[in-house]
Protein backbone atom coordinates (compact mmCIF):
# COMPACT_ATOMS: atom_id res chain seq x y z
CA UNK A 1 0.00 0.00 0.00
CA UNK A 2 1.44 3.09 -0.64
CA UNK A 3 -0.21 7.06 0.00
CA UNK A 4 1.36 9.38 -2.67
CA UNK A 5 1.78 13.45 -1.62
CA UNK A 6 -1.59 13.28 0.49
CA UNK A 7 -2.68 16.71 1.59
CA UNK A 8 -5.98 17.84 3.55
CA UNK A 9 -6.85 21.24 5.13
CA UNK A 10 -9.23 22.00 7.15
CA UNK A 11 -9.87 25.55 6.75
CA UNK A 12 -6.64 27.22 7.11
CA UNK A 13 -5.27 24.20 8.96
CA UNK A 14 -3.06 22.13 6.74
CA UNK A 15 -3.55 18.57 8.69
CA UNK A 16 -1.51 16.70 5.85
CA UNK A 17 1.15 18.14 3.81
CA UNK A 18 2.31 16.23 0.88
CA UNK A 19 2.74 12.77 2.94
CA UNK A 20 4.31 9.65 0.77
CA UNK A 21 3.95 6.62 3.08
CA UNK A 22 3.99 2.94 2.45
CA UNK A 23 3.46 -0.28 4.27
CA UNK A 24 4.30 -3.96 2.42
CA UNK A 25 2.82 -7.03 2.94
CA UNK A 26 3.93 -8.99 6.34
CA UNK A 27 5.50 -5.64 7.55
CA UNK A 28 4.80 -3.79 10.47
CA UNK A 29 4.93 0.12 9.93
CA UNK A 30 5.06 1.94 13.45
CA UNK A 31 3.34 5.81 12.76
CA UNK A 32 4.58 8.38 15.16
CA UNK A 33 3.20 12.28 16.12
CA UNK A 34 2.72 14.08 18.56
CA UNK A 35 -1.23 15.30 19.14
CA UNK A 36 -2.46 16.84 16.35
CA UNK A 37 0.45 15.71 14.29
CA UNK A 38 -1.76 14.85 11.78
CA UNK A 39 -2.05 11.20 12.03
CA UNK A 40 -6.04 10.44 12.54
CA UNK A 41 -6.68 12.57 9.62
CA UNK A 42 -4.17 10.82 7.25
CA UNK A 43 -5.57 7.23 8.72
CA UNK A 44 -9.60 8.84 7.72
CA UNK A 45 -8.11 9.23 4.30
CA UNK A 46 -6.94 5.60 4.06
CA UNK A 47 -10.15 4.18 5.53
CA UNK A 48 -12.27 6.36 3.06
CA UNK A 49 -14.11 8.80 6.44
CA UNK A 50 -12.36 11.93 4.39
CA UNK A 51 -11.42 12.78 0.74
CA UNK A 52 -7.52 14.28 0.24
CA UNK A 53 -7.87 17.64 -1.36
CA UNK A 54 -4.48 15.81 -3.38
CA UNK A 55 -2.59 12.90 -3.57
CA UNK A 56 -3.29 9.25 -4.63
CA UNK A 57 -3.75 5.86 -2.45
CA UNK A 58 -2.26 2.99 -4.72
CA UNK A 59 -2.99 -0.75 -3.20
CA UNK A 60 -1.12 -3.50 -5.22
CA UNK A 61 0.50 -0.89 -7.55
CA UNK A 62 -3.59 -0.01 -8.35
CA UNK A 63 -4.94 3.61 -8.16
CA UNK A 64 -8.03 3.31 -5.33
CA UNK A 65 -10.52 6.19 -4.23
CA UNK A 66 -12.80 5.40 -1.94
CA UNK A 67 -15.63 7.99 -0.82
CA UNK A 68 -16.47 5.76 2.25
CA UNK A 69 -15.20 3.14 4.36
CA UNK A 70 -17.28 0.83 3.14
CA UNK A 71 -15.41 1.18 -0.05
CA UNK A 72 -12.55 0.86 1.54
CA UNK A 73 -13.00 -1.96 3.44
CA UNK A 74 -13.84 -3.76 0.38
CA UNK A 75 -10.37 -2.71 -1.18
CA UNK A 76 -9.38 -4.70 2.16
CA UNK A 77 -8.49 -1.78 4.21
CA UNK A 78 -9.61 -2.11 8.08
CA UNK A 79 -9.05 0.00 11.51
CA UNK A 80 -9.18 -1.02 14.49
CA UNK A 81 -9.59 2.56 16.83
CA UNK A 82 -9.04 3.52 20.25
CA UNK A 83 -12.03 4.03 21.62
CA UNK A 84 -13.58 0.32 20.10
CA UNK A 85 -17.13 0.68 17.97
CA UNK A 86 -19.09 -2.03 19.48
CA UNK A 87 -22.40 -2.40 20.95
CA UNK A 88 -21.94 -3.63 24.55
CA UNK A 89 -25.85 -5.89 24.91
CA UNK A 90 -25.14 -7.49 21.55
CA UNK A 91 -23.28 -11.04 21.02
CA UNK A 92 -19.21 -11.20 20.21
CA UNK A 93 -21.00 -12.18 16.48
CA UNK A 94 -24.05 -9.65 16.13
CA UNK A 95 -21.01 -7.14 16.65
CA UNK A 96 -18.93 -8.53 14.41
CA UNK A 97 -21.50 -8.78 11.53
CA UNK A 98 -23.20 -5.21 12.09
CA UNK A 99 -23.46 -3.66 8.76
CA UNK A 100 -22.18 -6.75 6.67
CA UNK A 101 -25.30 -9.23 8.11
CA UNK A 102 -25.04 -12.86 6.00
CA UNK A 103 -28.32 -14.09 4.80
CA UNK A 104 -30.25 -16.85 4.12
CA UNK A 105 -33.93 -17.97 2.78
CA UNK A 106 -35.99 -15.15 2.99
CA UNK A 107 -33.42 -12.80 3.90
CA UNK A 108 -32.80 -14.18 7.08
CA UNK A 109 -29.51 -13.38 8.48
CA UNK A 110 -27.60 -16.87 8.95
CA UNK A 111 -26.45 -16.44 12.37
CA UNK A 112 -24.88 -20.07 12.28
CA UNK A 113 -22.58 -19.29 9.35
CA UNK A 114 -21.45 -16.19 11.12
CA UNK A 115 -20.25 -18.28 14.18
CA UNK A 116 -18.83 -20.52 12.27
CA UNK A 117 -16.70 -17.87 10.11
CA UNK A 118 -16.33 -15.97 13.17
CA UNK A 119 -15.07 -19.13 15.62
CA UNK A 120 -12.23 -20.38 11.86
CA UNK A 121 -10.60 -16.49 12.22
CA UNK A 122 -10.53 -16.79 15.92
CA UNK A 123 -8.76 -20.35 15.44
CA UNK A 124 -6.45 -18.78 12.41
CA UNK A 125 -5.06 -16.39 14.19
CA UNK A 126 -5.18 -17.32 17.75
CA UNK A 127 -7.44 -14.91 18.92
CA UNK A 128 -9.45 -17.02 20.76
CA UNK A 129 -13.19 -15.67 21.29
CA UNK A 130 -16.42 -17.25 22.45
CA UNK A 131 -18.64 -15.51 19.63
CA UNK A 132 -21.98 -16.48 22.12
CA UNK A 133 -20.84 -13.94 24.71
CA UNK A 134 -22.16 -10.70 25.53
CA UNK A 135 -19.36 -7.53 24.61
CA UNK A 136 -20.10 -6.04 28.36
CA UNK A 137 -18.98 -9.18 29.91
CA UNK A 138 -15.50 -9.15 28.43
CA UNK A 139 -12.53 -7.80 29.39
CA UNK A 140 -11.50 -4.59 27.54
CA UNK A 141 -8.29 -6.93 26.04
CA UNK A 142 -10.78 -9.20 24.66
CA UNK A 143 -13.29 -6.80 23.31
CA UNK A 144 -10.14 -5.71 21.44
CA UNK A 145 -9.58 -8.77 19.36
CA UNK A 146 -13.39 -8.90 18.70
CA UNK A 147 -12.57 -5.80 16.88
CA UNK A 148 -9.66 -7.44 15.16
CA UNK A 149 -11.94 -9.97 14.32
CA UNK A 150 -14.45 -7.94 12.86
CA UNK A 151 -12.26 -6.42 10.00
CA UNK A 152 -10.73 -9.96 9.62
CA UNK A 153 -14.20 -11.03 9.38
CA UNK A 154 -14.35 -8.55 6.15
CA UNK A 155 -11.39 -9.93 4.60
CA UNK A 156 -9.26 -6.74 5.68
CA UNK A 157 -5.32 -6.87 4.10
CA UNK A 158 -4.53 -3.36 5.43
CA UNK A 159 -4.75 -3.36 8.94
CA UNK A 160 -4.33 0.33 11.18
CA UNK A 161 -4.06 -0.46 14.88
CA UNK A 162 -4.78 3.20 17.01
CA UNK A 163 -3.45 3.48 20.27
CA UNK A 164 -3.97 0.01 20.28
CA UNK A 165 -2.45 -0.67 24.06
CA UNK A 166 -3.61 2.31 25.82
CA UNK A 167 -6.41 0.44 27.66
CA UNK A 168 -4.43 -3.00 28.29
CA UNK A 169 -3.10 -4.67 30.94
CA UNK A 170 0.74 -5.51 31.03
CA UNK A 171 -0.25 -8.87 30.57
CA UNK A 172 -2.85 -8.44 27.88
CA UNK A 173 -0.24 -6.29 25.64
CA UNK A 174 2.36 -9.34 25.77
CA UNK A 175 -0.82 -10.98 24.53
CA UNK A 176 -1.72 -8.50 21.86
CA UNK A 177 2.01 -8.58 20.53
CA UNK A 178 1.73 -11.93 19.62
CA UNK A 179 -1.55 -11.55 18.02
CA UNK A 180 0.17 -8.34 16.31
CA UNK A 181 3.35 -11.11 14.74
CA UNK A 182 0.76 -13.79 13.89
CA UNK A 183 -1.27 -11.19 11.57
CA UNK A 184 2.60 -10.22 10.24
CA UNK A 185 3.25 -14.05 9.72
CA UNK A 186 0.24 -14.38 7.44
CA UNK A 187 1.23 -11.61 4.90
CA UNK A 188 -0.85 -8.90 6.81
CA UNK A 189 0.15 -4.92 6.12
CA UNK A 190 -0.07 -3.38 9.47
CA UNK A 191 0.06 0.31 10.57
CA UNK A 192 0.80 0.59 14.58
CA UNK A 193 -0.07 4.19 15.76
CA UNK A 194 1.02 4.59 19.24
CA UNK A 195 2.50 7.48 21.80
CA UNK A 196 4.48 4.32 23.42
CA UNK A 197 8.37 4.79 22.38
CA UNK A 198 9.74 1.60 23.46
CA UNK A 199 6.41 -0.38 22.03
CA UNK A 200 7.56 0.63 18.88
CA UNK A 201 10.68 -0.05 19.37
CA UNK A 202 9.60 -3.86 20.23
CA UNK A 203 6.96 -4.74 17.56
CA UNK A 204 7.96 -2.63 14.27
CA UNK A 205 9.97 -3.20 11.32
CA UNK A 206 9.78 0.18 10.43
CA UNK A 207 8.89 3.80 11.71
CA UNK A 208 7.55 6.96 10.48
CA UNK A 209 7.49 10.26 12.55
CA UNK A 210 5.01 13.33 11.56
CA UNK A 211 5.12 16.86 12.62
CA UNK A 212 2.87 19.25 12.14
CA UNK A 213 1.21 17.44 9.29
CA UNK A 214 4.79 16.48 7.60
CA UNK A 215 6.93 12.93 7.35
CA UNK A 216 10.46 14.23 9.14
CA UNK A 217 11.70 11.38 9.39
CA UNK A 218 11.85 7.32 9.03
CA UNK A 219 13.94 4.87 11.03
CA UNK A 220 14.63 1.53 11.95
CA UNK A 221 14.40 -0.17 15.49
CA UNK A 222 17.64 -1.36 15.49
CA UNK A 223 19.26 1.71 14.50
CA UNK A 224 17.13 4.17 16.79
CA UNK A 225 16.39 4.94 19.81
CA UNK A 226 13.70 6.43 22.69
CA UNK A 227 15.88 10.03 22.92
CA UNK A 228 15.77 10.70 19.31
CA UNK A 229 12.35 9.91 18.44
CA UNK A 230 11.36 11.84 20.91
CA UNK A 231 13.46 14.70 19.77
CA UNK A 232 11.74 13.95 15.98
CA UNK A 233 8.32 13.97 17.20
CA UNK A 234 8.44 17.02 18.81
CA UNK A 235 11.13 18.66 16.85
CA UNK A 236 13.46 19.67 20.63
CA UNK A 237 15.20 17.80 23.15
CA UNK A 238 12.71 15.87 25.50
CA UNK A 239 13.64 15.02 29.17
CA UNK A 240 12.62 11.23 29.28
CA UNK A 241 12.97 11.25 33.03
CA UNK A 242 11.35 13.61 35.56
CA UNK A 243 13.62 15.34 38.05
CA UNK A 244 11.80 14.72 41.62
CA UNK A 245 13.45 16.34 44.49
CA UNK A 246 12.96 14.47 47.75
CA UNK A 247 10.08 16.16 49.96
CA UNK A 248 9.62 16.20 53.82
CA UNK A 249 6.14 14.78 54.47
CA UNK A 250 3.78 17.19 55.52
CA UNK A 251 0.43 16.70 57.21
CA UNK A 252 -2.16 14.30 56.42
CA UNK A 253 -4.66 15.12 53.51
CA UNK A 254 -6.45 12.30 53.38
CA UNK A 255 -6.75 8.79 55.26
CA UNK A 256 -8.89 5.49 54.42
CA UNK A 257 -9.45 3.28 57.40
CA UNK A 258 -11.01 -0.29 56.55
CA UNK A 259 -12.74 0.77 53.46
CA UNK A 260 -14.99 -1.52 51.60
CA UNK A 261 -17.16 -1.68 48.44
CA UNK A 262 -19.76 -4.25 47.37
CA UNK A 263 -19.73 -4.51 43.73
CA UNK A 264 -23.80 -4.63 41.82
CA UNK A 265 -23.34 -8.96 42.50
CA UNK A 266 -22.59 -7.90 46.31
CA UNK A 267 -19.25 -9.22 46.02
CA UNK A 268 -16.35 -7.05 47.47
CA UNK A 269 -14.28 -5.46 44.88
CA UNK A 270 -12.64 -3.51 47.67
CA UNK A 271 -12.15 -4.82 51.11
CA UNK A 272 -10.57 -3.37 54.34
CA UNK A 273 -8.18 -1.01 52.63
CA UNK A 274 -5.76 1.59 54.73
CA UNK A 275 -4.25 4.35 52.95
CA UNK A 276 -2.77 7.90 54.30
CA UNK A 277 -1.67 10.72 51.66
CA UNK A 278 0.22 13.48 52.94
CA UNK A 279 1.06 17.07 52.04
CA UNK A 280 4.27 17.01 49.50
CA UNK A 281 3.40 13.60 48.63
CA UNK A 282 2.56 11.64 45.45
CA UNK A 283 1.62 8.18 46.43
CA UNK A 284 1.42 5.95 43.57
CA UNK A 285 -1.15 2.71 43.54
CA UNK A 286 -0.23 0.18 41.09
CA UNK A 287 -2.02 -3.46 39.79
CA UNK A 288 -3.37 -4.70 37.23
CA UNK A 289 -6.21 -3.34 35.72
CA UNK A 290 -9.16 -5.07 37.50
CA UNK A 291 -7.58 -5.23 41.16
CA UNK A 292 -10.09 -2.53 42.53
CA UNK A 293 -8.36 0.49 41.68
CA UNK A 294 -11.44 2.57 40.10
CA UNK A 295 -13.47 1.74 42.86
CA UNK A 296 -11.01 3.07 45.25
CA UNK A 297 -10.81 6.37 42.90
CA UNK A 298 -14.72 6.26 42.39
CA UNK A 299 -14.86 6.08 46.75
CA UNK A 300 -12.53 9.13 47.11
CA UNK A 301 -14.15 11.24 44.65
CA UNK A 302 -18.07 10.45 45.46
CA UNK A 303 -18.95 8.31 42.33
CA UNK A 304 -19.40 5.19 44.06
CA UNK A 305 -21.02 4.25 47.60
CA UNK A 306 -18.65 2.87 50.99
CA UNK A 307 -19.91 -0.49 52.10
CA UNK A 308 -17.71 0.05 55.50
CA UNK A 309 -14.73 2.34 56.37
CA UNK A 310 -14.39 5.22 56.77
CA UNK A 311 -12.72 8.28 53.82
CA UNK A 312 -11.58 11.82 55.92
CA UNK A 313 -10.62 14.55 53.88
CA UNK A 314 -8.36 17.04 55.81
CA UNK A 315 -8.89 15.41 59.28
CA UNK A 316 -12.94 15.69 58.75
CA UNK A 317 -14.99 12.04 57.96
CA UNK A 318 -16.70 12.51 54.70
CA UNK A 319 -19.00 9.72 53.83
CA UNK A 320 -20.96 9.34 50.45
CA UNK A 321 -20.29 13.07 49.83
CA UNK A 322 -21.67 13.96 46.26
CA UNK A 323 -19.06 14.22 43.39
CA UNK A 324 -19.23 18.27 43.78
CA UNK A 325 -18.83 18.22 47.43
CA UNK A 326 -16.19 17.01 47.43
CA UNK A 327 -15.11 18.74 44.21
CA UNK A 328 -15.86 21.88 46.47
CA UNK A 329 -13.06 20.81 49.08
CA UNK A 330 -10.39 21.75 46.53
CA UNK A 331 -9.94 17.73 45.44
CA UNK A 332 -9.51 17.70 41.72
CA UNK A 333 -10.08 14.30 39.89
CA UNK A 334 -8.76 13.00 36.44
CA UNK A 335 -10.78 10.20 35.54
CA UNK A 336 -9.46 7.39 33.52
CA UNK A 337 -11.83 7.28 30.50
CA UNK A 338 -11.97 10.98 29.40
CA UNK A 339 -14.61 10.33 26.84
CA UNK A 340 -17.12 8.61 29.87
CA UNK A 341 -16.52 10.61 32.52
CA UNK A 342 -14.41 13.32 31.59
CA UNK A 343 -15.96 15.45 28.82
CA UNK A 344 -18.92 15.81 27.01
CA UNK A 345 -18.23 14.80 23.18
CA UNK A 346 -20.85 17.70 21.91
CA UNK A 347 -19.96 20.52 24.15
CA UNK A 348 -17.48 22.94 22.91
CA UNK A 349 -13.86 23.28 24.46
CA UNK A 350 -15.43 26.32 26.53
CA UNK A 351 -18.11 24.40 27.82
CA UNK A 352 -15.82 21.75 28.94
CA UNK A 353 -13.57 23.96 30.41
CA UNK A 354 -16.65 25.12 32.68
CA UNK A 355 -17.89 21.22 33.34
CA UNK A 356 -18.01 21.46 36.82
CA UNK A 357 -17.61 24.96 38.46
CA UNK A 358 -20.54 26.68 35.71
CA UNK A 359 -22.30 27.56 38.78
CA UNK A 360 -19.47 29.33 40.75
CA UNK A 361 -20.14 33.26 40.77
CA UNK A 362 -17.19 33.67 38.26
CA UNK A 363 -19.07 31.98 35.54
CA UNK A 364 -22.66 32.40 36.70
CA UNK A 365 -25.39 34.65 36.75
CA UNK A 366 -27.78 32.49 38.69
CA UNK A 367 -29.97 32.44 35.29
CA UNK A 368 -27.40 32.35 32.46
CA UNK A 369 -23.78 31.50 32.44
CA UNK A 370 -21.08 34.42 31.84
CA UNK A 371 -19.99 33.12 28.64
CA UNK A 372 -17.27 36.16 28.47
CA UNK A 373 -15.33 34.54 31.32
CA UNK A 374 -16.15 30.97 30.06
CA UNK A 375 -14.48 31.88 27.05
CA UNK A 376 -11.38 33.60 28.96
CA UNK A 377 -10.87 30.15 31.18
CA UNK A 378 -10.75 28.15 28.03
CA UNK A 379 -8.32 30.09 26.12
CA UNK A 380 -6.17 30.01 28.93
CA UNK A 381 -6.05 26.31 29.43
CA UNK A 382 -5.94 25.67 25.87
CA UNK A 383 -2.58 27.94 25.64
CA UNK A 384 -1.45 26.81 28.67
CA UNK A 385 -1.54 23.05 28.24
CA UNK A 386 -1.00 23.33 24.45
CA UNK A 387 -4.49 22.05 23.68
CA UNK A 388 -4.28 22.00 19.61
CA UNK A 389 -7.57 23.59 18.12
CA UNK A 390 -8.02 26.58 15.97
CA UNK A 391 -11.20 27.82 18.15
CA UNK A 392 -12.39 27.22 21.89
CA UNK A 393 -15.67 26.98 19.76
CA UNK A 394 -15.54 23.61 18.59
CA UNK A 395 -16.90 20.46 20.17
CA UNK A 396 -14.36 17.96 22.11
CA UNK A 397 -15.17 14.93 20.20
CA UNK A 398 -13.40 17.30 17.29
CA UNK A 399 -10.09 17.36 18.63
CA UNK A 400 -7.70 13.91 19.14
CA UNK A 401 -7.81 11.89 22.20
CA UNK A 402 -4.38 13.33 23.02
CA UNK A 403 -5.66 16.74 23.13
CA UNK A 404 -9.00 16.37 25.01
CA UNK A 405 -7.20 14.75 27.86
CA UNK A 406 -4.58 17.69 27.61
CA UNK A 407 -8.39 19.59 28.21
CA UNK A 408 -9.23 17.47 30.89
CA UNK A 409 -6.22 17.85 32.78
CA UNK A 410 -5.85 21.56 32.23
CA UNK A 411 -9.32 22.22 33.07
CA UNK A 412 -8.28 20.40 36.37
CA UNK A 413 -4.98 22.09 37.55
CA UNK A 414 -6.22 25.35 36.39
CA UNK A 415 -8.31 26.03 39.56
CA UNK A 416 -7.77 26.18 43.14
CA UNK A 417 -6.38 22.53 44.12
CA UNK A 418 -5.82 21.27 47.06
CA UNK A 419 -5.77 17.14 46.30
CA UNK A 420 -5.26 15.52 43.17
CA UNK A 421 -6.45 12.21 42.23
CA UNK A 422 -5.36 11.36 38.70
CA UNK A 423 -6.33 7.84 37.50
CA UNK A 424 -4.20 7.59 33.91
CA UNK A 425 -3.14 10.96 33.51
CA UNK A 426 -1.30 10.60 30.27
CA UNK A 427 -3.28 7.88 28.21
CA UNK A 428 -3.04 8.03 24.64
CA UNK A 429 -0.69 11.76 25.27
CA UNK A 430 2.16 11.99 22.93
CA UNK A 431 5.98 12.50 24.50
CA UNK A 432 6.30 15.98 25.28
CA UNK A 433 3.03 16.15 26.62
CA UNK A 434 3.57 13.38 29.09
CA UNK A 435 6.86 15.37 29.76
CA UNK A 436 4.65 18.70 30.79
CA UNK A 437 2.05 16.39 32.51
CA UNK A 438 4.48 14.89 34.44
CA UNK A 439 6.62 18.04 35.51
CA UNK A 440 2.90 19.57 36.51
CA UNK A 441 2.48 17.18 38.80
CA UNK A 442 5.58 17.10 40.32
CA UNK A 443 5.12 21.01 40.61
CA UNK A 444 1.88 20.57 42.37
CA UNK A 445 3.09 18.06 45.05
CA UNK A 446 6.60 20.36 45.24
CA UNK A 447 3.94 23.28 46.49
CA UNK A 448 2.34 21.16 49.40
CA UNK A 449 -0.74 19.30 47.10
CA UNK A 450 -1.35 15.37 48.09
CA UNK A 451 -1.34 13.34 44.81
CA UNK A 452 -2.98 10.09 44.40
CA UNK A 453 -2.09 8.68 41.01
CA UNK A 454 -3.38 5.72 39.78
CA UNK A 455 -1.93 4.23 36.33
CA UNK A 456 -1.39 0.38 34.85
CA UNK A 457 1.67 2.19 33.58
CA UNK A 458 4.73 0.45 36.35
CA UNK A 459 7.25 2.90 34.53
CA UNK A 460 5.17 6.12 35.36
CA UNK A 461 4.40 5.26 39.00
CA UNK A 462 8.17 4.47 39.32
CA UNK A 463 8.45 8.27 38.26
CA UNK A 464 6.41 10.20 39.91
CA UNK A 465 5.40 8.44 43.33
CA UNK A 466 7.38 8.93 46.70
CA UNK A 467 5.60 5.99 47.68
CA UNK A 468 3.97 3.10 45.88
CA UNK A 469 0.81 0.85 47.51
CA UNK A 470 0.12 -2.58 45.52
CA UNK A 471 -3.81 -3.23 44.79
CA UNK A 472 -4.44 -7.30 44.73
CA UNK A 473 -7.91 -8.33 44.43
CA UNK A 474 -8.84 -5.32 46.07
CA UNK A 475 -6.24 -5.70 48.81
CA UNK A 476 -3.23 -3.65 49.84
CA UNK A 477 -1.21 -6.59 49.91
CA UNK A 478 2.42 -4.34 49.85
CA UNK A 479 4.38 -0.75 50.38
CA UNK A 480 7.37 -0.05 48.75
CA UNK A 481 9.68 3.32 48.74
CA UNK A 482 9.96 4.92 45.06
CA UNK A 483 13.40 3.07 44.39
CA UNK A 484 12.40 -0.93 44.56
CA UNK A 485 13.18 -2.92 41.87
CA UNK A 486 10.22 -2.86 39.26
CA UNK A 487 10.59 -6.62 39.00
CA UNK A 488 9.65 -6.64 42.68
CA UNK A 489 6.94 -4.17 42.63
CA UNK A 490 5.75 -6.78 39.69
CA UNK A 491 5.76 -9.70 41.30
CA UNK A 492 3.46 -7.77 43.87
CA UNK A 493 0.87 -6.74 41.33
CA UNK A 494 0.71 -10.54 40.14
CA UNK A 495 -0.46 -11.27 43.97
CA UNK A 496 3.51 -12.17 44.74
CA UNK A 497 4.51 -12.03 48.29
């Protein structure tokens, strides 16, 4: 497959400048950018969502144009995105057949042919999938390879993988890898868009890096590395490491004693947990995805009800508070899926900025909101956190996933903070913005703010946490200082003691 000098513009943004990119058969092309670098918008024009103003798309040496992706999908052309399209009450199959239903007498759609096709693919390429089971019963690694299957499913050649381990599990992108070098084995042509450096590193034969809607560059794994990457991706020098100063303790901001949580089957997802956070303190909790962690984050920050135990913010019992009670303390909360809980798709970047303080006298007037100030908050968190947009106007589901949590977050530090909780602060965020995100923290717990951080990312709690709790079937089952061995802190999250 090969895109010849694709350009689009969007206005008087040039997204794609003259890109030439190509991918063979059983080669895995790794696509680098930072945020807005231009790389959803080039991927639309492969899978036929948007038209190039210029350029051609050649597939076995064959001029293509496809004006949807159902066109392209039939040229064998297939994406598998970040945020996965499925429909969470229907089967594994009903998903995987939406839009391209097999028939049968009388127009019937042959369910029984589609399990069978469905069940040979999964065997193929050792995906392994029950196609009877319900999508909201699987884990988010598996709903991923029903995705994988469903482009399989419609013969897909071309396959474009975005962000494709931001929501796994150590353990499930070890999995996914090999899944990834089984499609490679069988002649596949695989794009690999990720922010991860060294996953690219790992898994590709081959990388592109875009800038500002340009190719600057192309390099091999072996010949490469993390530091220069970086530096092509963002076009300066990026600090890989965060400098942390060691802090003297200061009082306690908030303390869990025995806390508990019944999940909806009344089975404890949490269960007797002790935590303390102090002032000048990030304390990191790491496990696998699954271990309890949300519901600890949903406890502290009001979304979710205390069985037992006991949460005090500030050396004051708060139990059940609402969401913007707590809010109202000064505790700020990054939520791990920005596009459920974070932001509202539709609003505009304004609106979002103003999600939850709209009624605070600075942007209210009891009847209407003071759009004027609205507008001055979101400009300054857009500048500020180098949110990429032409216009505080637009809607949020407008801008990359990058960029909206770079909204999130900003919208978050911006006001008066006094306790952070930040569950995933920089998933799917390109280099240098996990470099700002990072140093932001670290400047927030340097001027006396607790920081709770919660990330399946071992590397990033290694960075930023003065201390580090272990989450194990919802059980503190270890403490370690920041400096342990990783392979320790590990064995840990596996349930290691």
């Amino acid at each position: 497959m090969k895109l010849h000098e694709i350009s689009k513009s969007f206005g008087p943004v040039k997204a794609n400048s003259n890109i030439n990119l190509t991918v063979d058969r059983g080669e895995i092309l790794g696509l680098l950018g930072e945020n807005g670098a231009g790389k959803t918008t080039l991927m639309n024009i492969l899978t036929g969502l948007y038209k190039p103003d210029s350029g051609k798309i050649l597939i076995d040496n064959q001029l293509r144009e496809f004006h949807n992706p159902r066109e392209a999908n039939k040229n064998g052309v297939g994406m598998v995105h970040q945020h996965f399209m499925l429909v969470p009450v229907f089967s594994v199959t009903e998903n995987i057949i939406l839009g391209e239903e097999p028939t049968k007498r009388f127009n019937k759609i042959d369910l029984e042919n589609a399990k069978n096709k469905v069940l040979k693919i999964s065997s193929e390429y050792k995906l392994d999938v029950d196609p009877d089971q319900i999508i909201e019963k699987l884990p988010v690694g598996i709903q991923q390879r029903v995705e994988i299957i469903k482009i399989l499913f419609r013969d897909a050649e071309i396959l474009i993988f975005d962000e494709p381990t931001a929501v796994l599990t150590p353990q499930e992108v070890v999995e996914f890898f090999e899944i990834i070098k089984n499609l490679k084995k069988t002649g596949k042509a695989i794009i690999f868009i990720t922010h991860k450096l060294h996953e690219v590193l790992e898994i590709c034969d081959r990388i592109n890096v875009l800038r500002r809607g340009k190719i600057v560059g192309e390099e091999y794994p072996k010949k490469t590395d993390k530091k220069k990457l970086a530096e092509l991706m963002v076009g300066r020098t990026v600090n890989l490491r965060t400098s942390r100063k060691k802090m003297e303790q200061g009082e306690v901001l908030l303390e869990v004693n025995g806390l508990s949580i019944l999940s909806d089957n009344k089975e404890y997802v949490l269960s007797n947990v002790d935590l303390k956070l102090h002032k000048n303190e990030i304390l990191g909790i790491a496990g696998v995805q699954g271990n309890g962690q949300t519901e600890l984050v949903e406890a502290l920050t009001g979304l979710r009800s205390v069985s037992s135990g006991k949460i005090s913010y500030f050396g004051k019992e708060y139990k059940n508070f609402s969401p913007r009670k707590i809010h109202q303390l000064g505790v700020r909360h990054i939520p791990e899926d920005r596009q459920k809980q974070g932001l509202i798709g539709e609003f505009s970047l304004t609106e979002n900025s103003i999600l939850n303080t709209y009624y605070e006298e600075e942007f209210s007037y009891n009847i209407t909101l003071n759009w004027t100030n609205a507008k001055i908050e979101a400009k300054k968190i857009i500048e500020k956190f180098d949110v990429r947009t032409n216009s505080e106007n637009i809607s949020a589901n407008k801008l990359s996933g990058g960029n909206q949590q770079k909204l999130l977050i900003g919208r978050e530090m911006s006001r008066s903070i006094n306790l952070l909780i930040a569950s995933q602060p920089t998933r799917g965020v390109d280099v240098g913005s996990i470099e700002y995100i990072h140093n932001q923290i670290v400047f927030a717990r340097n001027k006396g703010i607790g920081v709770i951080l919660n990330s399946t990312e071992l590397e990033e709690i290694i960075a930023l946490s003065d201390r580090i709790i272990v989450l194990f079937e919802g059980k503190v089952i270890a403490e370690f200082p920041s400096d342990t061995d990783p392979n320790i802190i590990g064995l840990a999250m596996a349930g290691e003691n």
